[in-house]
C-alpha atoms as a PDB file:
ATOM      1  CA  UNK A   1    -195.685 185.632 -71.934  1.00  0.00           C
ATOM      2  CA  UNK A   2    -192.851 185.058 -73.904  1.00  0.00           C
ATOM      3  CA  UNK A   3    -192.050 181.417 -72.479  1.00  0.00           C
ATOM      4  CA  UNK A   4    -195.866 180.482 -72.719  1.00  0.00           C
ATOM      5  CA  UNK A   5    -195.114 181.805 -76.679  1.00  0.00           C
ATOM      6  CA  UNK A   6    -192.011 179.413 -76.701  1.00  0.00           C
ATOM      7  CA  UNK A   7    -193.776 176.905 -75.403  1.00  0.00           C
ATOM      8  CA  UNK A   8    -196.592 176.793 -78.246  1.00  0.00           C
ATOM      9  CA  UNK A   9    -193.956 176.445 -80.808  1.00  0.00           C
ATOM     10  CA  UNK A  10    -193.037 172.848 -79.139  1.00  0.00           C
ATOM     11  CA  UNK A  11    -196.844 171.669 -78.237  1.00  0.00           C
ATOM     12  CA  UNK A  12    -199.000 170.116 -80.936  1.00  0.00           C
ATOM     13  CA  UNK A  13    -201.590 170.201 -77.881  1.00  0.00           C
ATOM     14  CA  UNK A  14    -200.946 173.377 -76.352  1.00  0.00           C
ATOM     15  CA  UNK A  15    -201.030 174.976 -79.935  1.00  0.00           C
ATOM     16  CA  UNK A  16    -204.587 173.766 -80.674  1.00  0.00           C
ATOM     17  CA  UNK A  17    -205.564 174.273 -76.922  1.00  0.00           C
ATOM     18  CA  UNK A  18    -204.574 177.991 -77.557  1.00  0.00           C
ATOM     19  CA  UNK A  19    -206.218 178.661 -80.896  1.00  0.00           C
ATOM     20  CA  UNK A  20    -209.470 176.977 -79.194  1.00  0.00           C
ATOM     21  CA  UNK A  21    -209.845 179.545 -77.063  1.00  0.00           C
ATOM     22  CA  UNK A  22    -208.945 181.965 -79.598  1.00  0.00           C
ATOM     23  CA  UNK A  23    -205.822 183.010 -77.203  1.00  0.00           C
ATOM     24  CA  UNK A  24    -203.622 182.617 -80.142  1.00  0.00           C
ATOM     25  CA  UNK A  25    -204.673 186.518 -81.279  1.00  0.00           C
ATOM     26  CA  UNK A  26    -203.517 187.547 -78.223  1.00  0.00           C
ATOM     27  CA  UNK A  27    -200.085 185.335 -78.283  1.00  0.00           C
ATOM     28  CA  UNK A  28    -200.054 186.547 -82.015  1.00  0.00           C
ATOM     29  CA  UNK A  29    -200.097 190.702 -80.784  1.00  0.00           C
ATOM     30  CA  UNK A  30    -197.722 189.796 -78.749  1.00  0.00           C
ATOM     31  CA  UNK A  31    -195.008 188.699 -81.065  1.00  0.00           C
ATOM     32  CA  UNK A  32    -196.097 191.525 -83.209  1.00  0.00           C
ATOM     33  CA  UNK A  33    -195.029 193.755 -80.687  1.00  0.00           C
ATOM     34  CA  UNK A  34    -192.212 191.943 -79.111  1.00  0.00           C
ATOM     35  CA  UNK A  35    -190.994 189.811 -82.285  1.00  0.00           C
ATOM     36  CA  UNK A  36    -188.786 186.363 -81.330  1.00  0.00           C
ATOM     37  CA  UNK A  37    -185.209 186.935 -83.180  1.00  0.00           C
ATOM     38  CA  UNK A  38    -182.343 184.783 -83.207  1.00  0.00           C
ATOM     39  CA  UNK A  39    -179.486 184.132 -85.290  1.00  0.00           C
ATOM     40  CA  UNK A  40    -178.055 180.709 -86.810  1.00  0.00           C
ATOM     41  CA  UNK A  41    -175.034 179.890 -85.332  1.00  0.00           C
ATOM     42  CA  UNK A  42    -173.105 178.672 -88.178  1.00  0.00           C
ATOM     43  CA  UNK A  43    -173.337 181.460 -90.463  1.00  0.00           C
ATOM     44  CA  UNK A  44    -174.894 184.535 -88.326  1.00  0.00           C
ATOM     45  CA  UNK A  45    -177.999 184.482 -90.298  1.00  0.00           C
ATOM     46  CA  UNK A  46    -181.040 186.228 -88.318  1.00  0.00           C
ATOM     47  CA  UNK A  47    -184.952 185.124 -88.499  1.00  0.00           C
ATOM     48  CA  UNK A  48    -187.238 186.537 -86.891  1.00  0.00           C
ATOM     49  CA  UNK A  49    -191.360 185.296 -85.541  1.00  0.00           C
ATOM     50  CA  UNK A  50    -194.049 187.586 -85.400  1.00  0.00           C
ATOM     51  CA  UNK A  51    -196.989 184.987 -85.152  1.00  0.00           C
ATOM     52  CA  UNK A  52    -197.610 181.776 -83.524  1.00  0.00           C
ATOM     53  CA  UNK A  53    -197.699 179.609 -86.414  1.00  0.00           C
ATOM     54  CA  UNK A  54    -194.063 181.333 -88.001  1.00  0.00           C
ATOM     55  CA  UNK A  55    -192.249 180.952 -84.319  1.00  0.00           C
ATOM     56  CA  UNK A  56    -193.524 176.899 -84.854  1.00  0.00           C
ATOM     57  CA  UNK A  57    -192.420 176.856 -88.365  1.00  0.00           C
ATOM     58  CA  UNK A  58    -188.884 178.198 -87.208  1.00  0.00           C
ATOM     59  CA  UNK A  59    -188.575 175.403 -84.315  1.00  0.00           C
ATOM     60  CA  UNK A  60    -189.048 172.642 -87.501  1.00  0.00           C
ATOM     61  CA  UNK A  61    -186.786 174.125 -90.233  1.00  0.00           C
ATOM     62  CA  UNK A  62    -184.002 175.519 -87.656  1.00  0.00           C
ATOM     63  CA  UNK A  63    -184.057 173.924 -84.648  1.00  0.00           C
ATOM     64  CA  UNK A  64    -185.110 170.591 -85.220  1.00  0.00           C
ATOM     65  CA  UNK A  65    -184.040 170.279 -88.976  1.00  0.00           C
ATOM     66  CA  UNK A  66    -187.330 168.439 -89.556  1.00  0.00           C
ATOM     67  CA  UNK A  67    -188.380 170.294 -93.075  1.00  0.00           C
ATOM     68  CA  UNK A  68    -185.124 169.723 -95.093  1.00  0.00           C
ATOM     69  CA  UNK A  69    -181.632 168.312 -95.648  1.00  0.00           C
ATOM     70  CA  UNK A  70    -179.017 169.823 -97.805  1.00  0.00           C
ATOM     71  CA  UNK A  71    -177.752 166.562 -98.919  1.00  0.00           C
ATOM     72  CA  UNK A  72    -181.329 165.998-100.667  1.00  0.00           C
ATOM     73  CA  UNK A  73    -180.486 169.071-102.649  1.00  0.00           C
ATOM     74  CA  UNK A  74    -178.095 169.723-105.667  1.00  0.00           C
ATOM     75  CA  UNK A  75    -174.917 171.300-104.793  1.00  0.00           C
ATOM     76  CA  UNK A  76    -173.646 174.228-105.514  1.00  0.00           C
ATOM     77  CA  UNK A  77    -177.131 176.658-105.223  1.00  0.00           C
ATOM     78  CA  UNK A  78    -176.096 180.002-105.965  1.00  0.00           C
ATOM     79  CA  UNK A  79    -179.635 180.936-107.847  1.00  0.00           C
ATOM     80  CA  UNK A  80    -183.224 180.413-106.156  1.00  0.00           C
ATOM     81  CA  UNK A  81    -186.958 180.796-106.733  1.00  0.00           C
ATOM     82  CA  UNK A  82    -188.945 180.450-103.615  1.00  0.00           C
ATOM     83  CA  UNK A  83    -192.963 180.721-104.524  1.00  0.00           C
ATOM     84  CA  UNK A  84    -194.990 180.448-101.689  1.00  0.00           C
ATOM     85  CA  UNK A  85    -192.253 181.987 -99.452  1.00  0.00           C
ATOM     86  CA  UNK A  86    -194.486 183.116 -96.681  1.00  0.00           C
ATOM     87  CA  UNK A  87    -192.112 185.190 -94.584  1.00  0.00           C
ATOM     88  CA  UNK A  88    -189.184 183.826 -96.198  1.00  0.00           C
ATOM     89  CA  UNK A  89    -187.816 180.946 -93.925  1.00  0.00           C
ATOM     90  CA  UNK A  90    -186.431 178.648 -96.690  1.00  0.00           C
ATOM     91  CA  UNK A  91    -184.231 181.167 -97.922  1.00  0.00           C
ATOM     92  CA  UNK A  92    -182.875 181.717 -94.581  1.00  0.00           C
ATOM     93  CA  UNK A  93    -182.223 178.072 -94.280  1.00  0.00           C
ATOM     94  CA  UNK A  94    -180.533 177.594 -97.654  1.00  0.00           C
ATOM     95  CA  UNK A  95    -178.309 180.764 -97.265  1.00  0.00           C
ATOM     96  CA  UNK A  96    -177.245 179.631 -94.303  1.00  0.00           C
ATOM     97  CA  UNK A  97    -176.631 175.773 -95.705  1.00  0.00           C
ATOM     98  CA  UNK A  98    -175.003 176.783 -98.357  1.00  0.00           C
ATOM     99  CA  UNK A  99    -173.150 179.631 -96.453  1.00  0.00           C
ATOM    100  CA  UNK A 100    -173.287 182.219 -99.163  1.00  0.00           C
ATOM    101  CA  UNK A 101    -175.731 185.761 -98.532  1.00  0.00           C
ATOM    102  CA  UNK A 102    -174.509 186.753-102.912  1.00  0.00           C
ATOM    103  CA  UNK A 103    -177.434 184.557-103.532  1.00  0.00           C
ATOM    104  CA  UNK A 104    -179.314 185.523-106.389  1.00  0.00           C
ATOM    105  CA  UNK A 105    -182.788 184.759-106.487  1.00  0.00           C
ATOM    106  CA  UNK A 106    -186.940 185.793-106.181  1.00  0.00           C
ATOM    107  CA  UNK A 107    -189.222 185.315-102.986  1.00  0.00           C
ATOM    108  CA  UNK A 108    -193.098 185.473-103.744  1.00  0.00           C
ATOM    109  CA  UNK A 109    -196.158 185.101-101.882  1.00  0.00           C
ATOM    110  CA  UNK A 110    -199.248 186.439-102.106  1.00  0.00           C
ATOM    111  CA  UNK A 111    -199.540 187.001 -98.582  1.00  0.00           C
ATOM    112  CA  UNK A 112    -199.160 190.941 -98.254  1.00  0.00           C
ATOM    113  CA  UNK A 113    -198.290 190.600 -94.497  1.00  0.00           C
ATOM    114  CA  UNK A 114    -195.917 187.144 -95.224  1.00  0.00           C
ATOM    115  CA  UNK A 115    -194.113 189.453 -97.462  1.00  0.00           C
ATOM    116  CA  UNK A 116    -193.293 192.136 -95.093  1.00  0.00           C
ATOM    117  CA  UNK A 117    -192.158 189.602 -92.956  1.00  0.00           C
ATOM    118  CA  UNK A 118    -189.619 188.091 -96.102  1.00  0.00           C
ATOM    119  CA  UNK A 119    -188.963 191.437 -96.681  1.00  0.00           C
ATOM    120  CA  UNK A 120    -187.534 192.247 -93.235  1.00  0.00           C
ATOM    121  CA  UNK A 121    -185.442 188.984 -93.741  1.00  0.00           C
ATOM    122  CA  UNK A 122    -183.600 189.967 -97.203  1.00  0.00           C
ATOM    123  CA  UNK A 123    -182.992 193.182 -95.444  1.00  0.00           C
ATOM    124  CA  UNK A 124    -181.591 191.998 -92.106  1.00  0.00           C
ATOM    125  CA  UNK A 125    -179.279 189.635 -93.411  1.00  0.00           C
ATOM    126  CA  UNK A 126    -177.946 191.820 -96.254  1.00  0.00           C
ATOM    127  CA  UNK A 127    -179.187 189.609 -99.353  1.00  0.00           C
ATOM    128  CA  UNK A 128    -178.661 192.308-101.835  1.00  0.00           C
ATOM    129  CA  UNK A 129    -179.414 189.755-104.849  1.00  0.00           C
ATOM    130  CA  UNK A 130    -182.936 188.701-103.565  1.00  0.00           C
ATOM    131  CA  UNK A 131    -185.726 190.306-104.427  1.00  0.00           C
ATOM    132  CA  UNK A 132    -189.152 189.908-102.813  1.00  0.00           C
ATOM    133  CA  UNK A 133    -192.558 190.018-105.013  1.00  0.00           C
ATOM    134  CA  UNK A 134    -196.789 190.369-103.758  1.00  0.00           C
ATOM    135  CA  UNK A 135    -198.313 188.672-105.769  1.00  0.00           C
ATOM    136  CA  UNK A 136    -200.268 185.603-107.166  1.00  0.00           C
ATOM    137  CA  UNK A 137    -198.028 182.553-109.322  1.00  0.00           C
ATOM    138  CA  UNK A 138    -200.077 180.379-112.131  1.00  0.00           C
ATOM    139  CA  UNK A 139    -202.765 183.097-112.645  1.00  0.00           C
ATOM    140  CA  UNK A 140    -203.692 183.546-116.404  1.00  0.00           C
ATOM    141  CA  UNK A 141    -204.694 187.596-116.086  1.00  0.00           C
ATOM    142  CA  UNK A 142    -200.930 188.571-116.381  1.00  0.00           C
ATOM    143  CA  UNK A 143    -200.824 192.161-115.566  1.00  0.00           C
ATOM    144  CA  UNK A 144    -204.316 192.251-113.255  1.00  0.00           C
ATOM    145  CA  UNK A 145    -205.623 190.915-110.602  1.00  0.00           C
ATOM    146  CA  UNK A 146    -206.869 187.922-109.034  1.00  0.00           C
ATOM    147  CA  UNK A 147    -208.616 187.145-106.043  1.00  0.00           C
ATOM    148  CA  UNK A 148    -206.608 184.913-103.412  1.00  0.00           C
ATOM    149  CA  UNK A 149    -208.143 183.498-100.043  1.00  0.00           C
ATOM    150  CA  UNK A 150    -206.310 185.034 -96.969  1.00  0.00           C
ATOM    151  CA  UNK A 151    -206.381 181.960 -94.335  1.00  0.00           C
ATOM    152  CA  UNK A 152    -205.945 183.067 -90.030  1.00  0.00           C
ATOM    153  CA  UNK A 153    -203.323 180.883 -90.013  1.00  0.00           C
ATOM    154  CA  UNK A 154    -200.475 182.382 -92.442  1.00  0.00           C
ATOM    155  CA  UNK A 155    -199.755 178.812 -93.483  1.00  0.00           C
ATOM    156  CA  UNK A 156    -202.823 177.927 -95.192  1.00  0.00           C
ATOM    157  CA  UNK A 157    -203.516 180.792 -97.347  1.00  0.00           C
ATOM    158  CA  UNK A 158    -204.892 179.595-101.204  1.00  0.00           C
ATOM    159  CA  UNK A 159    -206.107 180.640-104.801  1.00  0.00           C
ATOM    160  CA  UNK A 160    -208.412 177.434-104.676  1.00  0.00           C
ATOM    161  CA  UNK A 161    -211.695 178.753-102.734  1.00  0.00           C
ATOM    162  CA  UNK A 162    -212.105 176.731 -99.211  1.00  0.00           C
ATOM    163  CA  UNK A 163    -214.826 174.259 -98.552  1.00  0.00           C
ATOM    164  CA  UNK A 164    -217.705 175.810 -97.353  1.00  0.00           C
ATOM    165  CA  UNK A 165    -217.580 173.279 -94.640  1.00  0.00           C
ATOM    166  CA  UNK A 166    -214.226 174.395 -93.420  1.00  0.00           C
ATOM    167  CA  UNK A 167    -215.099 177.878 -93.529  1.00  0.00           C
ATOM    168  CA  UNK A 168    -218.026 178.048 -91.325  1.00  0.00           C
ATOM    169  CA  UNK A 169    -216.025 179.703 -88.211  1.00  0.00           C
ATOM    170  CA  UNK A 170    -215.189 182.651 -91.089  1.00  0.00           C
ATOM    171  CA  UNK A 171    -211.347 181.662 -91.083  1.00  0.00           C
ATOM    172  CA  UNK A 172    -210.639 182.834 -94.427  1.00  0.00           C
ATOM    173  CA  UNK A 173    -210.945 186.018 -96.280  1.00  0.00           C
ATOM    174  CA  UNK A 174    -210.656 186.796-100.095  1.00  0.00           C
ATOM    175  CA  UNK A 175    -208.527 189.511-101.047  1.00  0.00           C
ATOM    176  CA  UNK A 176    -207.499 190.896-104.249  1.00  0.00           C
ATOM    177  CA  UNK A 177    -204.050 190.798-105.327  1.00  0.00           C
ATOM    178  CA  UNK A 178    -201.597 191.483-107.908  1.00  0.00           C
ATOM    179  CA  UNK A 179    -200.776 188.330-110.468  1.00  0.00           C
ATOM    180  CA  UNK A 180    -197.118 187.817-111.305  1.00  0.00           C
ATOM    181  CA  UNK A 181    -195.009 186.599-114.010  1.00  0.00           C
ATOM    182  CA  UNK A 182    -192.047 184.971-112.552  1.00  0.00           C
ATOM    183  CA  UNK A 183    -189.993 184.263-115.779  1.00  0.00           C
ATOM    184  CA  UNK A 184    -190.583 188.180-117.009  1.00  0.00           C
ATOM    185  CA  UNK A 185    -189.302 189.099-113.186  1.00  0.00           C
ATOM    186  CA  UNK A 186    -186.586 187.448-113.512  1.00  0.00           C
ATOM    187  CA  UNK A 187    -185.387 188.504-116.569  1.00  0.00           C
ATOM    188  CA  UNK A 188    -185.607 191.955-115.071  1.00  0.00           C
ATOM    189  CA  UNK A 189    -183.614 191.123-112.100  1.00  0.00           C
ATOM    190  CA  UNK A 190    -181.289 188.857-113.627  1.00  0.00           C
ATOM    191  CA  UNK A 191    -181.518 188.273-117.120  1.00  0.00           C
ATOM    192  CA  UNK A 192    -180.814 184.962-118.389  1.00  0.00           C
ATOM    193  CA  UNK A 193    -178.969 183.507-115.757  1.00  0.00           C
ATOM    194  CA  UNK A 194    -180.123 180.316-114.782  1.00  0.00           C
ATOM    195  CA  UNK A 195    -182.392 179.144-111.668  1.00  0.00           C
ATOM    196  CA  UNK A 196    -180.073 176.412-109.924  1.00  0.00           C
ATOM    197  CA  UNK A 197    -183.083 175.492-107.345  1.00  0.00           C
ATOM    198  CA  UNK A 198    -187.072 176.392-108.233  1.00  0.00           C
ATOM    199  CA  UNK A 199    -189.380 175.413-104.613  1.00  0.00           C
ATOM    200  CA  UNK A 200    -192.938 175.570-105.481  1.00  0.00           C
ATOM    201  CA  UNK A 201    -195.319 175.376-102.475  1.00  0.00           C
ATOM    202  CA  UNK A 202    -197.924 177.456-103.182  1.00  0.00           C
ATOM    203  CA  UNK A 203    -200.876 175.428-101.822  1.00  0.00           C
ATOM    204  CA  UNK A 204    -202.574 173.595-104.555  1.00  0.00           C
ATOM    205  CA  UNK A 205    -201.719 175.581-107.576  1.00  0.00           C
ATOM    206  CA  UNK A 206    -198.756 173.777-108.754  1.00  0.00           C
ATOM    207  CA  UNK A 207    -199.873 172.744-111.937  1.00  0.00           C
ATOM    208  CA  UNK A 208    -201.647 176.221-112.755  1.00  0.00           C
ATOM    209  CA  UNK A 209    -198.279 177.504-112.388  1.00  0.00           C
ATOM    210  CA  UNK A 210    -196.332 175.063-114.659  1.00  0.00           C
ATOM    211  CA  UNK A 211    -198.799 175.770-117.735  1.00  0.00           C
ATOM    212  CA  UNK A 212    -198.530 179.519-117.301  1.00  0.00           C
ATOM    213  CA  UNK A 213    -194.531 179.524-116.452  1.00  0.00           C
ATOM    214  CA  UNK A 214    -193.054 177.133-119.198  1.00  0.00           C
ATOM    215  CA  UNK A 215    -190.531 179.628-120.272  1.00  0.00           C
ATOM    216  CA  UNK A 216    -189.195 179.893-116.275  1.00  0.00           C
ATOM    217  CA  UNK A 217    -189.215 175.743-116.397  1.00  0.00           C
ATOM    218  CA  UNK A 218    -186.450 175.913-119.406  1.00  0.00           C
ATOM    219  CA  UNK A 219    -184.334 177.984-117.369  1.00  0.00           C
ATOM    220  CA  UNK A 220    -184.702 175.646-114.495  1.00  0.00           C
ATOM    221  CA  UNK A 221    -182.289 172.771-113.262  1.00  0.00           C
ATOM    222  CA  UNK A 222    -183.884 171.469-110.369  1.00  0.00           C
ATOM    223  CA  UNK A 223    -187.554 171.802-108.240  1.00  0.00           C
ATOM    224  CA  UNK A 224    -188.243 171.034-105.209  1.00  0.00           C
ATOM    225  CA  UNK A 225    -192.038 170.591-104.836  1.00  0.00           C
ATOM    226  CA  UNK A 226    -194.897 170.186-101.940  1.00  0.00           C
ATOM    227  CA  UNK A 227    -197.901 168.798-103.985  1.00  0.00           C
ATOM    228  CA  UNK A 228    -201.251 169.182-102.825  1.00  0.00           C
ATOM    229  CA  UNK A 229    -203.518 165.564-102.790  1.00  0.00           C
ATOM    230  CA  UNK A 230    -206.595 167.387-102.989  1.00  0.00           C
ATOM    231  CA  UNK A 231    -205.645 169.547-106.092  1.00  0.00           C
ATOM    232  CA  UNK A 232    -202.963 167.188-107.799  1.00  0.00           C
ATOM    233  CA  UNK A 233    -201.129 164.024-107.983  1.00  0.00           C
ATOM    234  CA  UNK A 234    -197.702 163.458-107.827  1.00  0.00           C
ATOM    235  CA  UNK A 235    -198.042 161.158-111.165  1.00  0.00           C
ATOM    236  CA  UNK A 236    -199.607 164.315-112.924  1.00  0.00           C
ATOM    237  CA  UNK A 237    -196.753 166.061-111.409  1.00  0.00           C
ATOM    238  CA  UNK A 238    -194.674 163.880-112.986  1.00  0.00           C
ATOM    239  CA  UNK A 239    -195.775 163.503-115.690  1.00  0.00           C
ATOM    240  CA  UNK A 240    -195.950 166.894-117.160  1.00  0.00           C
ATOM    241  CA  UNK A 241    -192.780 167.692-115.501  1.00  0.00           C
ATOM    242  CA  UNK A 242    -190.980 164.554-117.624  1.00  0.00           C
ATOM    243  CA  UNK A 243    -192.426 166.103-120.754  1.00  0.00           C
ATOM    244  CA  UNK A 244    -190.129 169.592-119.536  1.00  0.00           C
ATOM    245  CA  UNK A 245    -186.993 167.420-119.411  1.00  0.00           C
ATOM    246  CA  UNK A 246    -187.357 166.339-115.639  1.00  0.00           C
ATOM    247  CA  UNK A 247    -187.264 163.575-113.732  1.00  0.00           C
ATOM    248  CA  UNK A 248    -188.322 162.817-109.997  1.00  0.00           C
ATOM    249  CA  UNK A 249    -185.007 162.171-107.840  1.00  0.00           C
ATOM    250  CA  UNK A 250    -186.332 161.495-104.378  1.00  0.00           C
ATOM    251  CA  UNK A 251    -189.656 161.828-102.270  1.00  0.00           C
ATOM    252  CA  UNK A 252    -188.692 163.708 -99.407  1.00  0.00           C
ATOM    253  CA  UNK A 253    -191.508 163.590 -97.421  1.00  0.00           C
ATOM    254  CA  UNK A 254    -194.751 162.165 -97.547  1.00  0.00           C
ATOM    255  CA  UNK A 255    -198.358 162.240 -95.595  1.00  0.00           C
ATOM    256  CA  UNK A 256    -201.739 161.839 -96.253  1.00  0.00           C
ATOM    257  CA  UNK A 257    -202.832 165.478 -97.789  1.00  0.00           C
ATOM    258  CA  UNK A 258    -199.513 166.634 -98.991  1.00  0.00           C
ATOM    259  CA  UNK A 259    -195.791 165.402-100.191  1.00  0.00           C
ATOM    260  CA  UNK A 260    -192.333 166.719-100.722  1.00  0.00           C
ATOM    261  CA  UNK A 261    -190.025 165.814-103.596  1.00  0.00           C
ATOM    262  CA  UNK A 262    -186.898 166.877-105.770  1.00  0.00           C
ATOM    263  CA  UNK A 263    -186.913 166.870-109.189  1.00  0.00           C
ATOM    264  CA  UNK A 264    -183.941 167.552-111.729  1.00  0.00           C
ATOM    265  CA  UNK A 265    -183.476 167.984-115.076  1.00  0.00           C
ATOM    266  CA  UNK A 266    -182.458 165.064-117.118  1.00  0.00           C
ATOM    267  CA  UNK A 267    -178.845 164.538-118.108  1.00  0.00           C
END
């Protein structure tokens, strides 16, 4: 079982064979039950998969470097915001890139499950200056709730409601969950230090964040962003983030229904 597991994690084919035949719940109780951990070898740092779609995930960002390079990013990253962390992978990778666990910083997601996972992660590797929130970014009832859309896959999980046509197999469920202001967070966690790196990839609700969260922008000297074609543009993007004092630095990545890229703050 466990090879056939490793195995998915390398297979575009094989992966969408598997969920086909809905074998992918029982590959997914498996590494529940017998979790895949490992350790970077540079730094000691330890990640652990307990789905299919998280042990694939780890095979891009850590094995195959395929997600990001630490020469895209600013040097020097000794404060973080990770929103959208699902189980908390890119703070793995940057602790380990930057070779420092005194990072100070915020993981959210609104994934309860995901942030169990990120949870275990700050804990295992000692990250006593990261702090790990539930809870839904860009939402306007600060202090309430909000509904949020629960996807099978832990990667796909949105506050935009999914297309009745993609949801006719019933792969999404709407949940209820806590909505959370990041810059009143981190002023109780950290006060006004600054955030050296803000990544925003919370699945179409970039911009809803950005109008709710100016006073978290000020305090910000560089984002790294994965817009969302179907909800935004990367010259909206743009162009509210120039009117925050930012300016776009480099496209890291980019496909047909989603793009990376690093923004910094002017001068």
């Amino acid at each position: 079982m466990r090879e056939l597991i490793l195995r998915l994690a390398g297979s575009d084919t094989l992966r969408k064979t598997v969920k086909y035949f809905r074998l992918h719940l029982l590959a997914n109780w498996w590494l529940h039950c017998f979790p895949v951990v490992k350790s970077l070898p540079a730094s000691g740092i330890r990640y652990r998969a307990r789905r299919v779609e998280s042990l694939g995930l780890s095979v891009e960002m850590f094995d195959k470097s395929e997600l990001y390079s630490i020469s895209d990013l600013p040097g020097n990253i000794r404060s973080f915001a990770d929103l959208g962390c699902n189980v908390g992978y890119f703070t793995c990778w940057l602790c380990d890139r930057m070779n420092c666990r005194q990072m100070q910083g915020l993981m959210v997601d609104a994934n309860a499950e995901a942030v169990e996972d990120a949870k275990w992660h700050v804990k295992a590797n000692n990250l006593a200056n990261v702090h790990v929130l539930h809870g839904l970014l860009g939402a306007e009832n600060r202090g309430g709730t909000a509904g949020f859309f629960l996807h099978v896959s832990n990667v796909c999980s949105t506050a935009a409601p999914p297309d009745a046509a993609l949801n006719k197999a019933n792969t999404w469920k709407r949940v209820q969950v806590p909505c959370v202001n990041l810059d009143e967070n981190w002023q109780s966690s950290f006060g006004d230090l600054p955030c050296d790196l803000l990544k925003v990839d919370i699945e179409g609700s970039e911009m809803d964040f950005f109008h709710n969260e100016p006073l978290f922008l000020q305090r910000t000297k560089a984002i790294l962003i994965e817009w969302h074609k179907w909800r935004v543009t990367l010259a909206e993007v743009e162009a509210f983030l120039s009117e925050q004092g930012f300016v776009l630095k480099k496209i890291l990545h980019e496909g047909n229904g989603l793009g990376t890229a690093l923004f910094v703050r002017a001068g």
